[in-house]
Every structure is written in C-alpha cells, then in structure tokens.
Protein backbone atom coordinates (compact mmCIF):
# COMPACT_ATOMS: atom_id res chain seq x y z
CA UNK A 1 -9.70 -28.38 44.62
CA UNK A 2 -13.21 -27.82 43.42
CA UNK A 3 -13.43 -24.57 45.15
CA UNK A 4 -9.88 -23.49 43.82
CA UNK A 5 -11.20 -24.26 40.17
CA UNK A 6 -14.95 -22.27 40.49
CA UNK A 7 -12.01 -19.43 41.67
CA UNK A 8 -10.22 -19.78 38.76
CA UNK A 9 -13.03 -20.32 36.40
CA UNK A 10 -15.37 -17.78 37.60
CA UNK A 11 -13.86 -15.66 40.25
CA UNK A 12 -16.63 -17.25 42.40
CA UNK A 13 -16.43 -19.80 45.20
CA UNK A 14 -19.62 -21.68 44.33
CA UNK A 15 -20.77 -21.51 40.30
CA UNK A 16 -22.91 -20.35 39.02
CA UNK A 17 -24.15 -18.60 42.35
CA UNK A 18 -22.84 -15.32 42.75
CA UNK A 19 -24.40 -14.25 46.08
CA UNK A 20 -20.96 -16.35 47.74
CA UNK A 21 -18.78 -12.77 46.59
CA UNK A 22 -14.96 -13.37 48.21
CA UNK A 23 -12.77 -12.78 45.73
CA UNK A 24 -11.58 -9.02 44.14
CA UNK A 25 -10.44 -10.52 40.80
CA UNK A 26 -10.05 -9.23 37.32
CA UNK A 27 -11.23 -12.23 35.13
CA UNK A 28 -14.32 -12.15 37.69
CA UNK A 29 -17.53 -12.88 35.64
CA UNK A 30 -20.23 -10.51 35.78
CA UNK A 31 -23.20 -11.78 38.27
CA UNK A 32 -25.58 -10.78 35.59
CA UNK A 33 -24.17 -13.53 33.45
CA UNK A 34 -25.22 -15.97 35.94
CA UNK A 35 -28.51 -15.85 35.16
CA UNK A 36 -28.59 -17.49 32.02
CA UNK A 37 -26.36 -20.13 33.53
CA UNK A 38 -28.83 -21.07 36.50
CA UNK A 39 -31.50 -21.39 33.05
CA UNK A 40 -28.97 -23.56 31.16
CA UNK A 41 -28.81 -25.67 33.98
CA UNK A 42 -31.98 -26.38 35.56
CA UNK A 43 -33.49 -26.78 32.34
CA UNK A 44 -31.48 -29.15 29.95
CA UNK A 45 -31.70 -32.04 32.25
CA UNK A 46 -35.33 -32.24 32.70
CA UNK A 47 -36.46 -32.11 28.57
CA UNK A 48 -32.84 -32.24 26.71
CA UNK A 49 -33.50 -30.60 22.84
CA UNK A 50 -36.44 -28.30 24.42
CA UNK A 51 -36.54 -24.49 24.14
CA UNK A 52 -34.58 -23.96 27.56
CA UNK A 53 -36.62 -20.85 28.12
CA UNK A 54 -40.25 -23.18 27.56
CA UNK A 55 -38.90 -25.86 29.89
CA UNK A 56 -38.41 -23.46 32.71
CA UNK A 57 -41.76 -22.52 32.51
CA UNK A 58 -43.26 -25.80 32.90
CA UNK A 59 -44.31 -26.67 36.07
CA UNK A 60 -43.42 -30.53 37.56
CA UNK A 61 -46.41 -32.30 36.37
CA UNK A 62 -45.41 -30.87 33.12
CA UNK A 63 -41.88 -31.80 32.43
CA UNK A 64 -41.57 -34.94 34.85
CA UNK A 65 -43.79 -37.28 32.39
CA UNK A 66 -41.88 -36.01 29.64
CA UNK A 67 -38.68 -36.82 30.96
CA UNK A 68 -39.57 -40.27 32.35
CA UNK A 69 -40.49 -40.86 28.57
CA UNK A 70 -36.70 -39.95 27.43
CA UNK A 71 -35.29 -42.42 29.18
CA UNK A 72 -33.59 -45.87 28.42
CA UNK A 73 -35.09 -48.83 29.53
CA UNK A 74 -32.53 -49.49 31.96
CA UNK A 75 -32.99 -45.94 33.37
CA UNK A 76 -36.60 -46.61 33.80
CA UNK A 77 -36.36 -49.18 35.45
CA UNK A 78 -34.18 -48.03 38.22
CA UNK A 79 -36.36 -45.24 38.40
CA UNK A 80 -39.01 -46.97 38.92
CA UNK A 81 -37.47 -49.68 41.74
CA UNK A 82 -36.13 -45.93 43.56
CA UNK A 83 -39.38 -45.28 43.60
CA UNK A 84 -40.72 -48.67 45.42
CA UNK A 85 -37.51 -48.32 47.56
CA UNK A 86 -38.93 -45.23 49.28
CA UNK A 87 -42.26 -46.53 51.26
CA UNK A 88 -40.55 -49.39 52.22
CA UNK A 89 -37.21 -47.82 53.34
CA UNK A 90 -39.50 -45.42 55.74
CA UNK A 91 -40.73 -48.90 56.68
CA UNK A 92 -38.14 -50.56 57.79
CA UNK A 93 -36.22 -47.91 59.26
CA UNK A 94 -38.77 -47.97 62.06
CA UNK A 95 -36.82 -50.76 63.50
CA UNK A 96 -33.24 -50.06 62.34
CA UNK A 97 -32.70 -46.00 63.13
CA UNK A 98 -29.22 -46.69 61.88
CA UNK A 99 -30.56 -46.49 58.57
CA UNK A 100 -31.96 -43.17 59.07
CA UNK A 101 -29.18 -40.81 58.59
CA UNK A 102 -28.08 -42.45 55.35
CA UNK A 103 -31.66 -42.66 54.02
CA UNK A 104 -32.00 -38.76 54.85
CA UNK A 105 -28.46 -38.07 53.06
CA UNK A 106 -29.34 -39.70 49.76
CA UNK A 107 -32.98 -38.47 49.80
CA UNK A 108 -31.44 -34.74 50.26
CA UNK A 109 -29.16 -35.25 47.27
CA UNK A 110 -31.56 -37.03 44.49
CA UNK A 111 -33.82 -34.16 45.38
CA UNK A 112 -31.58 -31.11 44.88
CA UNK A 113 -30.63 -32.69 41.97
CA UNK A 114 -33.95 -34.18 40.67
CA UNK A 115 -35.33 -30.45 40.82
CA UNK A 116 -32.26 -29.00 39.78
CA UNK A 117 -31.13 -30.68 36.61
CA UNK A 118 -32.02 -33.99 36.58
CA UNK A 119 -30.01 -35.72 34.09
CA UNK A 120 -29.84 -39.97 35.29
CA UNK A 121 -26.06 -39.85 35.09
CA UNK A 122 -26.26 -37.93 38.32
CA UNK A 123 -29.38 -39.13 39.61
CA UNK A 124 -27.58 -42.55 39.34
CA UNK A 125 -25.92 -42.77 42.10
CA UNK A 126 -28.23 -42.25 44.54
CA UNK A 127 -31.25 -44.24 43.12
CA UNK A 128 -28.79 -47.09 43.41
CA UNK A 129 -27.57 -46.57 46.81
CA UNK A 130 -31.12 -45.77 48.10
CA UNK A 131 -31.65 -49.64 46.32
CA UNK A 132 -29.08 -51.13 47.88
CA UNK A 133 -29.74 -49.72 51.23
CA UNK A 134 -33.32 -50.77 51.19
CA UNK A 135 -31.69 -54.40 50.61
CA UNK A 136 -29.21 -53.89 53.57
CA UNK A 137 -32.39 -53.58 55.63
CA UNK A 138 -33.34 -57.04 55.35
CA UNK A 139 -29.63 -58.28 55.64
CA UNK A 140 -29.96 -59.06 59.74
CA UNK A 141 -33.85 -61.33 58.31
CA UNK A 142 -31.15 -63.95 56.59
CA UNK A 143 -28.77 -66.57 57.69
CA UNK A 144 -24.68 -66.34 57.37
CA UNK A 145 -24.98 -68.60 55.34
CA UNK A 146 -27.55 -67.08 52.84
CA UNK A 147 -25.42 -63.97 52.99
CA UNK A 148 -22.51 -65.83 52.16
CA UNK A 149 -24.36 -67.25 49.39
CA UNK A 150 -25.82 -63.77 47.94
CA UNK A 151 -22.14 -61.98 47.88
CA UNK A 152 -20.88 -64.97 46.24
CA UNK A 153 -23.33 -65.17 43.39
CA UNK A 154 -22.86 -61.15 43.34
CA UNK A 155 -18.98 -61.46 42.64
CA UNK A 156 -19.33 -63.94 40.16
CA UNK A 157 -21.98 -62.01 38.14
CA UNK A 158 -19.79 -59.04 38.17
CA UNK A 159 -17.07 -61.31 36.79
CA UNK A 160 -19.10 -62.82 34.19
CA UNK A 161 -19.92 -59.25 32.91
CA UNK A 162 -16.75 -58.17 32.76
CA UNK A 163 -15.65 -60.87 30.62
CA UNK A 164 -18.52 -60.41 28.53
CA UNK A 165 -17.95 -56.97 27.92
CA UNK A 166 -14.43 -57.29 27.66
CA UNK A 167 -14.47 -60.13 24.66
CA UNK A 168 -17.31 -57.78 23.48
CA UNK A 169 -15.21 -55.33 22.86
CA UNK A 170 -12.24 -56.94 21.59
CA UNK A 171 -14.30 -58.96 19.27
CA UNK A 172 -15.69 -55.85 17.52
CA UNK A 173 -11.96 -54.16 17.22
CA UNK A 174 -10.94 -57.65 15.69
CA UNK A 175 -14.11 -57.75 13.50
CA UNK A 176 -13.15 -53.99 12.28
CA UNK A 177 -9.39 -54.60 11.83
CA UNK A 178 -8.42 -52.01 13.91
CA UNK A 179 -7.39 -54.29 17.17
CA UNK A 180 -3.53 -54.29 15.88
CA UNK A 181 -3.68 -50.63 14.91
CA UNK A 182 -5.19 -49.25 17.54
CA UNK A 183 -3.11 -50.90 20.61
CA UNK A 184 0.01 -49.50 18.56
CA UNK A 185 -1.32 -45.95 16.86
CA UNK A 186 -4.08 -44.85 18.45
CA UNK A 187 -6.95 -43.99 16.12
CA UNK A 188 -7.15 -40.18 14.72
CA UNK A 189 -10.01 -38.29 16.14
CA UNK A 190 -12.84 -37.92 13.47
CA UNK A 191 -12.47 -34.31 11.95
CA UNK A 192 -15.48 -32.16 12.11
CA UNK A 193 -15.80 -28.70 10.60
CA UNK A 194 -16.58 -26.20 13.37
CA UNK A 195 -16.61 -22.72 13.03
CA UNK A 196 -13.67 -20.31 13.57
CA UNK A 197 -13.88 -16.92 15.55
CA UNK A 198 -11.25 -14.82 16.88
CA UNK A 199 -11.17 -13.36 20.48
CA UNK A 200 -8.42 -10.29 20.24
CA UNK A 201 -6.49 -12.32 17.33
CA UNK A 202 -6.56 -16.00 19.11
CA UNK A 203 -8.78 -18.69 17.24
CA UNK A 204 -11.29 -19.97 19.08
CA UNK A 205 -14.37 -22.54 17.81
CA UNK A 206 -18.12 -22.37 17.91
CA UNK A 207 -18.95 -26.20 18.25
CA UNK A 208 -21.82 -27.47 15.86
CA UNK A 209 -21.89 -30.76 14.79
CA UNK A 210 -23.75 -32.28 17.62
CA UNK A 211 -22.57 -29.97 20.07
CA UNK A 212 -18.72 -32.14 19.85
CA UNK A 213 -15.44 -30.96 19.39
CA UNK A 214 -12.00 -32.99 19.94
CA UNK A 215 -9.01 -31.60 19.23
CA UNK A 216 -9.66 -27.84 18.37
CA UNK A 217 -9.47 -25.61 21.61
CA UNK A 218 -10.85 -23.53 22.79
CA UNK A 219 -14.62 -24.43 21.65
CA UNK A 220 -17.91 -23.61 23.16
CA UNK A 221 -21.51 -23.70 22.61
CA UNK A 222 -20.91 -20.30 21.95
CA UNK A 223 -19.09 -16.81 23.12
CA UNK A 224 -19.98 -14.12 25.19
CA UNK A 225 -18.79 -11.20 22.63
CA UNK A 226 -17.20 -8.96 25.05
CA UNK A 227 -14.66 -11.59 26.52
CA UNK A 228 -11.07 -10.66 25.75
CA UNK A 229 -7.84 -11.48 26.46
CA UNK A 230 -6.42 -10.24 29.97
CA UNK A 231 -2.75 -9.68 28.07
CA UNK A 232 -1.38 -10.31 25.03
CA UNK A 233 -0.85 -13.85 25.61
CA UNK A 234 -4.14 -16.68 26.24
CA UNK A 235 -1.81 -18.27 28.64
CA UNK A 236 -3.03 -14.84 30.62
CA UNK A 237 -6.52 -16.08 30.49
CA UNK A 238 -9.70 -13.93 29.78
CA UNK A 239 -11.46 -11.25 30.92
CA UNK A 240 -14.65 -9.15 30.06
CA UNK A 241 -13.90 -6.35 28.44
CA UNK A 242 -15.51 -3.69 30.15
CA UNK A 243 -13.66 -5.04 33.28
CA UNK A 244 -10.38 -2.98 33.71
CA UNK A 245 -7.44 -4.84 34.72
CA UNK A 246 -5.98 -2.98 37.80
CA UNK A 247 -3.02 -1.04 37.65
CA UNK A 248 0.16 -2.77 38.04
C-alpha cells in the first residue's frame, strides 16, 4: 500500500527519490521538483523555524547542539539514556550474539533517520527499543521470580497511568462544560481564515495560521503555480501543466 500511494501521489515508487523511474504516467511530478523536497525534508527536523536553506548548510556539530536544545525534557532524557544504551549494548552483546541482529537493525534505522530528518516522533521508536533491549540483556542475570516481579509492577504502572490520564481528561471536559456536549455533538472545528486560490476554477487554500487547516481542502504550505487539473473535474486529479496528457 505505501508503494501504491508514492504511485499515486507522485508517479514515483519511492518519494521524493526520483532515480526509482517505473511508471509512464501523466500526473508524474517533474524530478526537478524533487529537489526542494529532499531540502524540506532533511532540514526541518534538525532546527524546526530555521531558514531551511541555512540549516542545510550547517554541518553536524552545528545543528546537533541546537536541536538537543529544542527538545522537551522528556525527549532529552531518552536521548540521553539511548545514548548510555549504546556502549553498553556493544557490551553485552559479546556474550549474547542473539542480540546482535536486532541491535544492528535499530542502530541502521535511528541513523538514517537521525541524519535524515530527525524529528523525536520518529526517532522515538527506536531510542526506546534500543532501551529496552539493553534491559533484555540482563534479563537471563535475574531470578523468575524477580522477573515475575518487574512485569508485574510494569502492568500495574501502565494501569495507573491510564487511569490517570483518563480522569485527567474527563475532569477537564467536566471542568469546561463541554463533557455532555461533546459525547453527543461533537465540537465544531475552530475556523481560521486561510487564503483562497484557484487552480483552473477549483478553490484551493494556502494554509497560514500556524501552518493548520481543518476542514477546507485542498490546503498546502503552498502551490506549485503550474499544477492544473488533468480534466475538468478534481476528482481527475492534477497534473503539471506543461505535461501533456496523452492522446486518448
């Protein structure tokens, strides 16, 4: 499915590469256009609000400290324990070449992410499992009955959260006044004034009010002014312009 949708999107099989070339479509985006993408991408991750352009100058040591200093506290601090997992995952898989293949997987991925775009959401999931691998190692040091122990106390934390967050939630829907409202009309989305622009006489929206948009599609950061309809209908899709559709 994810290959079928870069298809459809792009007319490529892998976005926003286009040296993967398969596919003799008309809505196929120039490779040229690419380019800007690859910027957009690697660069908003590592110093979000930054001159994209500036960022993808700046070499590691550069833009690493300043995107450590973006982050959360709780972001930092997993960050930080990834970190201290490393030396001592290479430690103990030594003894334990089980561990090795996993280790290798999930130090592959942070990294073509890390120097990529690194934004935590998608870091996230391999600092953690690189965490919780490193604690796996030591699993065979401890008793069945500490293990026991440990998964227990695990469960009943993440049950204890979720009740917390849970009354959390409904307390602040009670608080508001909302609670009854909302479980039987769901709650308008807020209306914000983005800007209207036509592509071959269908509306379409530049988004500016912190980049959001809700209900008014289709919106974008912004248009690329020669896209155009492929027919006279947008359930047709779009095209660029100084593509010409084939002859039927």
């Amino acid at each position: 499915p994810w290959f079928i949708g870069n298809v459809l999107a792009c007319g490529y099989l892998l976005y926003p590469f286009n040296q993967i070339d398969l596919f003799n479509v008309d809505w196929k985006v120039p490779a040229s256009f690419f380019e800007f993408d690859k910027i957009v991408l690697s660069s908003w991750g590592k110093v979000p609000g930054q001159d994209i352009y500036l960022t993808r100058a700046m070499s590691i040591s550069q833009w690493m400290p300043l995107w450590f200093a973006q982050l959360d506290l709780f972001n930092r601090s997993l960050v930080i324990a990834y970190v201290i997992s490393i030396p001592i995952m290479l430690w103990r898989c030594i003894g334990q070449k089980q561990f090795i293949w996993p280790f290798l997987f999930l130090q592959l991925g942070f990294a073509a992410i890390f120097l990529n775009g690194p934004h935590p959401r998608f870091l996230f999931p391999y600092m953690v499992s690189t965490f919780a691998l490193t604690l796996a190692t030591f699993a065979p040091l401890l008793g069945d009955r500490v293990r026991e122990v440990i998964a227990t106390c695990a469960k009943t934390a993440l049950l204890v959260m979720t009740v917390i967050l849970t009354l959390t939630l409904l307390y602040r829907q009670i608080k508001s006044g909302s609670l009854v409202a909302s479980l039987l009309v769901p709650q308008p989305y807020p209306h914000i004034s983005l800007q209207q622009i036509s592509i071959d006489g269908f509306p379409a929206y530049i988004t500016r009010n912190n980049n959001s948009c809700w209900d008014q599609f289709p919106a974008s950061y912004y248009f690329i002014d020669s896209v155009g309809l492929r027919s006279t209908d947008v359930r047709g899709g779009f095209l660029v312009k100084h593509q010409q559709l084939p002859d039927k």
